[in-house]
Structures are given as C-alpha cells and as structure tokens.
PDB file of N, CA and C in Angstrom:
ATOM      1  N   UNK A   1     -25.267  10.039 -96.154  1.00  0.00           N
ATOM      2  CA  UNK A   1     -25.302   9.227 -94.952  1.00  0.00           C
ATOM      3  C   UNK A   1     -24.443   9.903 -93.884  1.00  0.00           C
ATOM      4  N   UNK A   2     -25.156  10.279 -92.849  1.00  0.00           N
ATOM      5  CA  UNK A   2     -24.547  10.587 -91.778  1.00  0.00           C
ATOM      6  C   UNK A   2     -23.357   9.738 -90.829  1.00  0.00           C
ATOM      7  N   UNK A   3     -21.871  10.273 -90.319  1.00  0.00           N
ATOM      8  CA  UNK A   3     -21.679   9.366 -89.530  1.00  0.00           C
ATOM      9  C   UNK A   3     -22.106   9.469 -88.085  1.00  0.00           C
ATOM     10  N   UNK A   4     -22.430   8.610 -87.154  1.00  0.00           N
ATOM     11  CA  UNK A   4     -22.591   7.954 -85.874  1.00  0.00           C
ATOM     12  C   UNK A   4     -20.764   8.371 -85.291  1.00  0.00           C
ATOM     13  N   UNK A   5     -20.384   8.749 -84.422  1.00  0.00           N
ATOM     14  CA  UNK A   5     -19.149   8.409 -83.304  1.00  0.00           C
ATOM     15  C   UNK A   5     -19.846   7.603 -82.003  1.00  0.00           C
ATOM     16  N   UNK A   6     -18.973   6.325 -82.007  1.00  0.00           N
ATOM     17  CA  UNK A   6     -19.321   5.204 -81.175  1.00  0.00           C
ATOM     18  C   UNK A   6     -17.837   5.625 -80.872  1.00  0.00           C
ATOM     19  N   UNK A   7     -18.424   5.425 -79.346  1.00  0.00           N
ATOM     20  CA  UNK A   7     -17.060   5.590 -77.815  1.00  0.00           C
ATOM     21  C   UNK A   7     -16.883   4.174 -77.704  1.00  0.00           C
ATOM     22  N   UNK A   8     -15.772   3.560 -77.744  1.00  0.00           N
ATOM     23  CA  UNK A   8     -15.896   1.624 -77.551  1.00  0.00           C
ATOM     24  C   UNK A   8     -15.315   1.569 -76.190  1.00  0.00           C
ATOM     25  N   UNK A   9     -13.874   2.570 -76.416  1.00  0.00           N
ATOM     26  CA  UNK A   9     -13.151   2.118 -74.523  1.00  0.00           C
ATOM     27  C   UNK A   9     -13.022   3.925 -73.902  1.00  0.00           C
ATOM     28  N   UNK A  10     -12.640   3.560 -72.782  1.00  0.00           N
ATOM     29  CA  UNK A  10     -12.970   5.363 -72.000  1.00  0.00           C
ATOM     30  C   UNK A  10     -10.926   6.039 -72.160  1.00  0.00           C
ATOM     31  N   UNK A  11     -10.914   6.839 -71.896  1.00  0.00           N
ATOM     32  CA  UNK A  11      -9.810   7.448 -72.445  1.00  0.00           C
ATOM     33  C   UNK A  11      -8.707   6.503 -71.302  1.00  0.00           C
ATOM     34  N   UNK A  12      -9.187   5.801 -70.520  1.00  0.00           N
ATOM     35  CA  UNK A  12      -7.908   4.867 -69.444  1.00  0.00           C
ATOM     36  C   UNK A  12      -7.648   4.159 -70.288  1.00  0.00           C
ATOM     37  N   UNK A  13      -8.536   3.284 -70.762  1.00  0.00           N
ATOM     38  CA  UNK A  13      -8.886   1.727 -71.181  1.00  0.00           C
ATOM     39  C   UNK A  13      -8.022   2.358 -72.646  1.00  0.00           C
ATOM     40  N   UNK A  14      -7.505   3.482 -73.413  1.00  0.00           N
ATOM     41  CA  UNK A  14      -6.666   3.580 -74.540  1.00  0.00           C
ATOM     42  C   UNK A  14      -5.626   3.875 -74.234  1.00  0.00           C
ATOM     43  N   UNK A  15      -5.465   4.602 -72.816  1.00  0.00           N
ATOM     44  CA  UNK A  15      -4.161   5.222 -72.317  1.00  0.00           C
ATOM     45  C   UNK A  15      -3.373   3.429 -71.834  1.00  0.00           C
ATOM     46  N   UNK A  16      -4.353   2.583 -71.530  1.00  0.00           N
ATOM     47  CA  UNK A  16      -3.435   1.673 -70.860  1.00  0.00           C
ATOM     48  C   UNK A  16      -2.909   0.759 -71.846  1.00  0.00           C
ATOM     49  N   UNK A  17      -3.703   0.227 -73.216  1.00  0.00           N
ATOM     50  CA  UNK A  17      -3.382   0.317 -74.647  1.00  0.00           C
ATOM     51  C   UNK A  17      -2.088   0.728 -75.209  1.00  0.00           C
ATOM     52  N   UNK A  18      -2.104   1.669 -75.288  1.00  0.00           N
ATOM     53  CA  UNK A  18      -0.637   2.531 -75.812  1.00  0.00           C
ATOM     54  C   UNK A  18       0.324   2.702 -74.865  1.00  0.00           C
ATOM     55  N   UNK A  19       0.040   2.242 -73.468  1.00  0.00           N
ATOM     56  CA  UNK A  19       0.986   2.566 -72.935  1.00  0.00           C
ATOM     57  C   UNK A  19       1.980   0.975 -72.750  1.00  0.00           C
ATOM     58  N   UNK A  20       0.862  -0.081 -72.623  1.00  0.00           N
ATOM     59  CA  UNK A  20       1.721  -1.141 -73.021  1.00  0.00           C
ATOM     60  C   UNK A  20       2.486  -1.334 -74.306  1.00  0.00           C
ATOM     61  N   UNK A  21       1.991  -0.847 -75.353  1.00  0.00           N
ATOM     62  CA  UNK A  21       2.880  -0.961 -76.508  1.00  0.00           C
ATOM     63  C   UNK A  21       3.537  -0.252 -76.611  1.00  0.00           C
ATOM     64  N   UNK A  22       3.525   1.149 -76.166  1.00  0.00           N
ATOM     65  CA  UNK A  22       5.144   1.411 -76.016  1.00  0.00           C
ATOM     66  C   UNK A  22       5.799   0.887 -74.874  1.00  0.00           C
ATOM     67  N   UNK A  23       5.682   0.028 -73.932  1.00  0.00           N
ATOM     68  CA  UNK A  23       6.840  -0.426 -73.421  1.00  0.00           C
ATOM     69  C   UNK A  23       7.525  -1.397 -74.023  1.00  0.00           C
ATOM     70  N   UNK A  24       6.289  -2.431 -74.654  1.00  0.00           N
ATOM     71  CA  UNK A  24       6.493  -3.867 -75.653  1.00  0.00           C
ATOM     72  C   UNK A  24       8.004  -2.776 -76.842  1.00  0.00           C
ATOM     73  N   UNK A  25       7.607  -1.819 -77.446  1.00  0.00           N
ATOM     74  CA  UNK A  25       8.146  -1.550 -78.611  1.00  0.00           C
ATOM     75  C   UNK A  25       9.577  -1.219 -77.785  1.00  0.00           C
ATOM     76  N   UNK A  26      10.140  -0.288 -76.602  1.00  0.00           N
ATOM     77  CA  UNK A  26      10.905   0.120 -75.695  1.00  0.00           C
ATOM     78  C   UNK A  26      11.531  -0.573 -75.713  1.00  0.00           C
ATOM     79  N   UNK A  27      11.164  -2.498 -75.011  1.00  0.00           N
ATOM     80  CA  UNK A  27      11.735  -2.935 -74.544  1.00  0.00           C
ATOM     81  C   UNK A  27      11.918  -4.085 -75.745  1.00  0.00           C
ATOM     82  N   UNK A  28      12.217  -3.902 -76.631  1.00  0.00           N
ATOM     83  CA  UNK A  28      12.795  -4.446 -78.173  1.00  0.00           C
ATOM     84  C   UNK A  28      14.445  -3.691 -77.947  1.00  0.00           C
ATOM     85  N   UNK A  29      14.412  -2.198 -77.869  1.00  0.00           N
ATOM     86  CA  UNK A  29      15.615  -1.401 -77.378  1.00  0.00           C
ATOM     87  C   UNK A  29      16.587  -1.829 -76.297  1.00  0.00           C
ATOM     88  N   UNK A  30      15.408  -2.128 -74.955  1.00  0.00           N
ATOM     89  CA  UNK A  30      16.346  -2.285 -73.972  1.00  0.00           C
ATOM     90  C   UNK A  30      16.172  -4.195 -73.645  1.00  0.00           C
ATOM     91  N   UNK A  31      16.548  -4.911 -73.937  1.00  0.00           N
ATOM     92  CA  UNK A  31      16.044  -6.518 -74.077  1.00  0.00           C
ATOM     93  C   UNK A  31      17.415  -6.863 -73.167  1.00  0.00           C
ATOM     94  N   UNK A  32      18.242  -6.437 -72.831  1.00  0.00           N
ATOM     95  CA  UNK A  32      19.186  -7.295 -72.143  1.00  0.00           C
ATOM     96  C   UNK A  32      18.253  -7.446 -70.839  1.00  0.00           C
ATOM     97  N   UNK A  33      18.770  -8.954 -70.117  1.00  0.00           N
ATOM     98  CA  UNK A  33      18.459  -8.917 -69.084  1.00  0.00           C
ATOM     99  C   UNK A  33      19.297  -8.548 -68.188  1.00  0.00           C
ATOM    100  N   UNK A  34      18.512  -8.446 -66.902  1.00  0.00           N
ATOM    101  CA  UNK A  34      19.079  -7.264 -65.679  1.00  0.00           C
ATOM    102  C   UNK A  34      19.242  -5.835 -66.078  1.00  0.00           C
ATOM    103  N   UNK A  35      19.355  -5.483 -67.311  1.00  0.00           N
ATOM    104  CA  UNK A  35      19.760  -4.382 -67.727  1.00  0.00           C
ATOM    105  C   UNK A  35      18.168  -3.317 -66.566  1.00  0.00           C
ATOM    106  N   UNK A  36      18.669  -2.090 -66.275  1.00  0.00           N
ATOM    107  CA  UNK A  36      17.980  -1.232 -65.264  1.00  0.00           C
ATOM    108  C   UNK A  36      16.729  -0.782 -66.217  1.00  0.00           C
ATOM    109  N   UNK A  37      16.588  -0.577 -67.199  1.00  0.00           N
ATOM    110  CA  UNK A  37      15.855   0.366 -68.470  1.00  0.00           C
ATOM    111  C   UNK A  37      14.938  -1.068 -68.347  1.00  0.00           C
ATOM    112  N   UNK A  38      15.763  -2.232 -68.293  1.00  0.00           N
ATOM    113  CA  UNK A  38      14.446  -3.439 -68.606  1.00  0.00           C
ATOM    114  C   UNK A  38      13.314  -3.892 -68.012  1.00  0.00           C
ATOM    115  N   UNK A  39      13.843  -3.810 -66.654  1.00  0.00           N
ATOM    116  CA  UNK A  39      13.421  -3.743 -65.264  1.00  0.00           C
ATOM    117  C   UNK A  39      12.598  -2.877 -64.730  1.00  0.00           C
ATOM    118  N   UNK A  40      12.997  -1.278 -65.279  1.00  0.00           N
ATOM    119  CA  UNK A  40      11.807  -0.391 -64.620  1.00  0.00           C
ATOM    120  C   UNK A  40      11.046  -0.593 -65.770  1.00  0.00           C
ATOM    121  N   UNK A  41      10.946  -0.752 -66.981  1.00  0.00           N
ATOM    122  CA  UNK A  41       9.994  -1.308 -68.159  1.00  0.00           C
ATOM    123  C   UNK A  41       8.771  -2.052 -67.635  1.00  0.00           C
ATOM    124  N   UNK A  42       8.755  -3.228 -66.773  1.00  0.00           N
ATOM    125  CA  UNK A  42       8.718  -4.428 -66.691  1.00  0.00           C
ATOM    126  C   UNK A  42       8.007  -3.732 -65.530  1.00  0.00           C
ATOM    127  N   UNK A  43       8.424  -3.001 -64.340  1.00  0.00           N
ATOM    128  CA  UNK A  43       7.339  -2.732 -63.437  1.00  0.00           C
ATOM    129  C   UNK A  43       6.402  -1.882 -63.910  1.00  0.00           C
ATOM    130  N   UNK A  44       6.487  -1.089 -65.089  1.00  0.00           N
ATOM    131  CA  UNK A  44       5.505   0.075 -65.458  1.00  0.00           C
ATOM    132  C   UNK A  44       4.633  -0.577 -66.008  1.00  0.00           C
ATOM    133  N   UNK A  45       5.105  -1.740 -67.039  1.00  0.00           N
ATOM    134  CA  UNK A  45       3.851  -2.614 -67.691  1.00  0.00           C
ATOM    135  C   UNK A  45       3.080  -3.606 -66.196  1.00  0.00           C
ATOM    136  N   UNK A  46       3.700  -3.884 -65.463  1.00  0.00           N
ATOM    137  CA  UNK A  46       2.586  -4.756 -63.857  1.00  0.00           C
ATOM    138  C   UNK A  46       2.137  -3.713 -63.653  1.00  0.00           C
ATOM    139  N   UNK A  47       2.630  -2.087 -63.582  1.00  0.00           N
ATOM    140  CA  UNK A  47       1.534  -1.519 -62.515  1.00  0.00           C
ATOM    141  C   UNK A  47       0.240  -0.607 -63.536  1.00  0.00           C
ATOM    142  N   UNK A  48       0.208  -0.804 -64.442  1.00  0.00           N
ATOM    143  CA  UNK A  48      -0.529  -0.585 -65.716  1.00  0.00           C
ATOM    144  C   UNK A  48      -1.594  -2.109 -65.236  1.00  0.00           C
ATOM    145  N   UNK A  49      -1.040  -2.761 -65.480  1.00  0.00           N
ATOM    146  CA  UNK A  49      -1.734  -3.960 -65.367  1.00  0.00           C
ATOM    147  C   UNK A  49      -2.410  -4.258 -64.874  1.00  0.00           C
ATOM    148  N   UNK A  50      -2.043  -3.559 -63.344  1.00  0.00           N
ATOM    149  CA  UNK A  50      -2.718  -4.115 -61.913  1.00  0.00           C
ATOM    150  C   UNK A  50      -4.373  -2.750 -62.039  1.00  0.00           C
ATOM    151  N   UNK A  51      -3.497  -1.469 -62.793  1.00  0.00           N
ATOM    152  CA  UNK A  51      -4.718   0.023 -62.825  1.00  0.00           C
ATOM    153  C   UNK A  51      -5.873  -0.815 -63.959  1.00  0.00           C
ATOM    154  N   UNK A  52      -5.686  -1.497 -64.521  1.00  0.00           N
ATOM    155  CA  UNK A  52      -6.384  -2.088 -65.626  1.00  0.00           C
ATOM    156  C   UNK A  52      -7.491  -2.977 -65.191  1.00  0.00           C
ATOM    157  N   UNK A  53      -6.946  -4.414 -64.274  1.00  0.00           N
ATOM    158  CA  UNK A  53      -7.216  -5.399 -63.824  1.00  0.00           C
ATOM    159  C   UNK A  53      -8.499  -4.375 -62.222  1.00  0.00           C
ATOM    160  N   UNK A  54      -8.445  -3.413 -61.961  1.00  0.00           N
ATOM    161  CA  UNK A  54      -8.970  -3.039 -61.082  1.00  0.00           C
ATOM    162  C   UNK A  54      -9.909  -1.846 -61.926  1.00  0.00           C
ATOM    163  N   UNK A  55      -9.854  -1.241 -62.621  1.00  0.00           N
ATOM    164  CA  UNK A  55     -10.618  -0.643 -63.684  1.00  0.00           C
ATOM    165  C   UNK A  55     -11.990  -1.434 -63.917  1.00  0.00           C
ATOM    166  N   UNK A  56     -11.272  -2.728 -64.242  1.00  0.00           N
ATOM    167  CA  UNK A  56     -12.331  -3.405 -64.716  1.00  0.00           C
ATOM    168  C   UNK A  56     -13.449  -3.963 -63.652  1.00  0.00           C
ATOM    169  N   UNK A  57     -13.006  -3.449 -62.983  1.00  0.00           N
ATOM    170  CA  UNK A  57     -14.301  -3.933 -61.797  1.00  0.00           C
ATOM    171  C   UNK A  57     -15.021  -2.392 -61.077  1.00  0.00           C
ATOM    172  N   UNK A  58     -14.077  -1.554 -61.548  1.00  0.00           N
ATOM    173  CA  UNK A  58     -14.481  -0.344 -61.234  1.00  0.00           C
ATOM    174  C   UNK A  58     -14.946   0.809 -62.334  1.00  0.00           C
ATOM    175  N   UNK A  59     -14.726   0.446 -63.359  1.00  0.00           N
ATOM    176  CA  UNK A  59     -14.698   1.310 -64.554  1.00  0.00           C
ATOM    177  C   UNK A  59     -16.028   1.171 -65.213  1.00  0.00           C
ATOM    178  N   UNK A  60     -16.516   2.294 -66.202  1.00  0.00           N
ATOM    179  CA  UNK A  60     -17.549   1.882 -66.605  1.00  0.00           C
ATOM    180  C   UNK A  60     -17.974   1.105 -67.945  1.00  0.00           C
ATOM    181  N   UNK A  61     -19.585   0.962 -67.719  1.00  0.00           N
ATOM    182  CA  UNK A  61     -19.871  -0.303 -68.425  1.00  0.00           C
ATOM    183  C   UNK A  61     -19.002  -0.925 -69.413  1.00  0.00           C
ATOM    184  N   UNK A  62     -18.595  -0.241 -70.365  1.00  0.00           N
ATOM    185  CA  UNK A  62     -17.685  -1.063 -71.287  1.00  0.00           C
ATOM    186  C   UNK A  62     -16.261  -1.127 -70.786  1.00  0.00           C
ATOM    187  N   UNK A  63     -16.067  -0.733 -70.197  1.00  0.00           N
ATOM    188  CA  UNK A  63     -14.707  -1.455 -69.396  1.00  0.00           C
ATOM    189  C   UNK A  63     -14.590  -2.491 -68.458  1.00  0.00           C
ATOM    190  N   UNK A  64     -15.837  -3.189 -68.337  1.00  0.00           N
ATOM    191  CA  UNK A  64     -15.824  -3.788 -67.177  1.00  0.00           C
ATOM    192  C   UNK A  64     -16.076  -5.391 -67.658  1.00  0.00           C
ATOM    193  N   UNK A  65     -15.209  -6.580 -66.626  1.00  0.00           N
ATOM    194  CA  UNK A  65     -15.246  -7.304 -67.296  1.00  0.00           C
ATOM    195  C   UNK A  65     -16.607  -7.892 -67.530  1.00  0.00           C
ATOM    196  N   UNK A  66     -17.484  -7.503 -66.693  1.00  0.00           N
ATOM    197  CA  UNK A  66     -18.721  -8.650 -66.805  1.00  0.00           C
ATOM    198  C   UNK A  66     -19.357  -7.974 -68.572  1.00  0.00           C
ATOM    199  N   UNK A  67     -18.626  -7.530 -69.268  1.00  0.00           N
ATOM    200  CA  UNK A  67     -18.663  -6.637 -70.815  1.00  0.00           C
ATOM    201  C   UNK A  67     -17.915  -7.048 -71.351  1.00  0.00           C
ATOM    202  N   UNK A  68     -16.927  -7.967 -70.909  1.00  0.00           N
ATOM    203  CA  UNK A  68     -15.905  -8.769 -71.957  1.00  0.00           C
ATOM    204  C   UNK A  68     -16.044  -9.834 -72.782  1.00  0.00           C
ATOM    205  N   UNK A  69     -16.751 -10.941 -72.345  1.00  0.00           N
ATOM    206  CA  UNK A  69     -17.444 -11.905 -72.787  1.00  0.00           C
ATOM    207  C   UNK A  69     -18.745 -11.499 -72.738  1.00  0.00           C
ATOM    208  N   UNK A  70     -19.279 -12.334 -74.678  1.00  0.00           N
ATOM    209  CA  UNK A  70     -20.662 -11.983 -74.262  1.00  0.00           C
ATOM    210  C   UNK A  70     -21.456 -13.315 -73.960  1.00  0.00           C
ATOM    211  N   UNK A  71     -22.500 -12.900 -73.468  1.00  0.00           N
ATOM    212  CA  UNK A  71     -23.417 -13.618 -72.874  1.00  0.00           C
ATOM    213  C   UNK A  71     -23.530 -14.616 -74.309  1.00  0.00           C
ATOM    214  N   UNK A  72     -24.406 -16.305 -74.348  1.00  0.00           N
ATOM    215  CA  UNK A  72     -24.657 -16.987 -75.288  1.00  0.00           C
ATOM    216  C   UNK A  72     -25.451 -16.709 -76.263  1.00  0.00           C
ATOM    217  N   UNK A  73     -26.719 -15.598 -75.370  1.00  0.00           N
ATOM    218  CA  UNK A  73     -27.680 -14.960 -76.086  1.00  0.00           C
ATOM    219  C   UNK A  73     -27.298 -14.160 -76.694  1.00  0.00           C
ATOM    220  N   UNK A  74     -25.785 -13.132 -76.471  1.00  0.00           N
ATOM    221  CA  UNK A  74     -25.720 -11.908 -77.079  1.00  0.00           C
ATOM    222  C   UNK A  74     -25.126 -12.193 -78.435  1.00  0.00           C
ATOM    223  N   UNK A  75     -24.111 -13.822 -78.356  1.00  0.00           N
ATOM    224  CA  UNK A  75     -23.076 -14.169 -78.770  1.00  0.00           C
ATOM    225  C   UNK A  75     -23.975 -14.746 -80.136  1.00  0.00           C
ATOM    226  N   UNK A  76     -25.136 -15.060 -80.147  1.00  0.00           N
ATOM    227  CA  UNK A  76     -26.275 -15.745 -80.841  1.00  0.00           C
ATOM    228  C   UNK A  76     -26.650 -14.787 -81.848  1.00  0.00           C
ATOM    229  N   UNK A  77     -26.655 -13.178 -81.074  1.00  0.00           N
ATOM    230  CA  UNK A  77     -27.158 -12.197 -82.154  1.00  0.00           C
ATOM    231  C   UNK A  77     -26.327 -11.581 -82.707  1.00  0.00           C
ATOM    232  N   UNK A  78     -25.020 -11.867 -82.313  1.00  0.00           N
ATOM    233  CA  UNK A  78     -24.290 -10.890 -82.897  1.00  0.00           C
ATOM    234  C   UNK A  78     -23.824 -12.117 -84.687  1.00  0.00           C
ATOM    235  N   UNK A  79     -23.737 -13.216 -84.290  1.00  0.00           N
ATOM    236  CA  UNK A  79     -23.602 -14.375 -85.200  1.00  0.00           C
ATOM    237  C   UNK A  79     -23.962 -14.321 -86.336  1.00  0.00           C
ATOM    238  N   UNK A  80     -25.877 -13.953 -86.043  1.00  0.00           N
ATOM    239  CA  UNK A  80     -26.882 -14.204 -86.784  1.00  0.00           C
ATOM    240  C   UNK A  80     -26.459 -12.390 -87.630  1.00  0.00           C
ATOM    241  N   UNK A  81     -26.609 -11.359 -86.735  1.00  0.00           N
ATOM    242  CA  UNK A  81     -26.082 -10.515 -87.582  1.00  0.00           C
ATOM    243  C   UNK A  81     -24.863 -10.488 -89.132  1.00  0.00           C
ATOM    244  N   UNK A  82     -23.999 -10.844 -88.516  1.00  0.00           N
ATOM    245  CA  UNK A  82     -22.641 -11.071 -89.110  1.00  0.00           C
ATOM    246  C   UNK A  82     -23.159 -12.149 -90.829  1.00  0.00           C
ATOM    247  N   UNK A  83     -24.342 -13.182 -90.122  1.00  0.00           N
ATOM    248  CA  UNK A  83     -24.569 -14.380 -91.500  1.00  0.00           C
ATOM    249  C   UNK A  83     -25.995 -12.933 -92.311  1.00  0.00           C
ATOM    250  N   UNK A  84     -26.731 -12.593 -91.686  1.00  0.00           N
ATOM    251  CA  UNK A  84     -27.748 -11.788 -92.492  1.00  0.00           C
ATOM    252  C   UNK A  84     -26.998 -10.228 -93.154  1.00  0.00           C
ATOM    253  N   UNK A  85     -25.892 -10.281 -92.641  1.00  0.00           N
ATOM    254  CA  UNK A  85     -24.971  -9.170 -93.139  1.00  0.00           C
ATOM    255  C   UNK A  85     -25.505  -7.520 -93.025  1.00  0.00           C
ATOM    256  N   UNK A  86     -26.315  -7.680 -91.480  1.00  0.00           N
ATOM    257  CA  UNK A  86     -26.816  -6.625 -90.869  1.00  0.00           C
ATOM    258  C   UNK A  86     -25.359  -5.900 -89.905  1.00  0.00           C
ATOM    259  N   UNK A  87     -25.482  -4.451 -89.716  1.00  0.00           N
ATOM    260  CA  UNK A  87     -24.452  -3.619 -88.961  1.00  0.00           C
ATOM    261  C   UNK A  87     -25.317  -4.435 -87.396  1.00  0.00           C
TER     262      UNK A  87
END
C-alpha cells in the first residue's frame, strides 16, 4: 500500500502554531507580571494573532475561515463516514 502526503495547513498556518506554543511554553518561564520578557511575549502572541486572523481571509483554501466549519451537508458525510468506518 502506497502512502498519499496530504498538505492540511500551508507552512504560515504551522509557523503560527509553533510559534504560539512556544510563547505559551516561554511564558511558564517568564509568568511574573509586568515583568518586560512577559510583556514583549504577550505582544508577539497579538501580533501572530492579528497575521493569522487576516490569513484567514486571505490565505488559501484551507486556511481560510469559510474552511473552518463545515457546512451541515459536509458535517453529514463526514459522520456517516466515521459510523460506515470508511477513510
């Protein structure tokens, strides 16, 4: 059996991924408040946020939100998949 490579997110949509969790993991280190390390933490994860939140209206198809939720119909087949225990 051959494998398939399925692309799910584009190399932003993983960069912005890892880049929040290492600040989440960072800022376990730097947790005081006011502390300066916490603070520039804290703007790198908003402006990640904001490249993300605008991605998604600009990015492609699978990054985008109208690809986040699925439709009722899609949500129907993917269901029925999952109970007939089809990929």
């Amino acid at each position: 059996m051959s494998r398939v490579s399925l692309r799910l997110w584009d190399p932003l949509v993983r960069l912005f991924h890892v880049s929040i969790a290492g600040v989440f993991v960072a800022n376990y280190f730097f947790n005081e408040a006011g502390d300066d390390w916490h603070v520039w933490l804290g703007y790198y994860a908003v402006a990640w946020l904001a490249v993300r939140v605008v991605w998604g209206f600009l990015g492609p198809t699978s990054a985008r939100w109208s690809d986040f939720w699925p439709s009722p119909a899609r949500l129907r087949a993917h269901v029925r998949s999952l109970i007939d225990r089809k990929p």
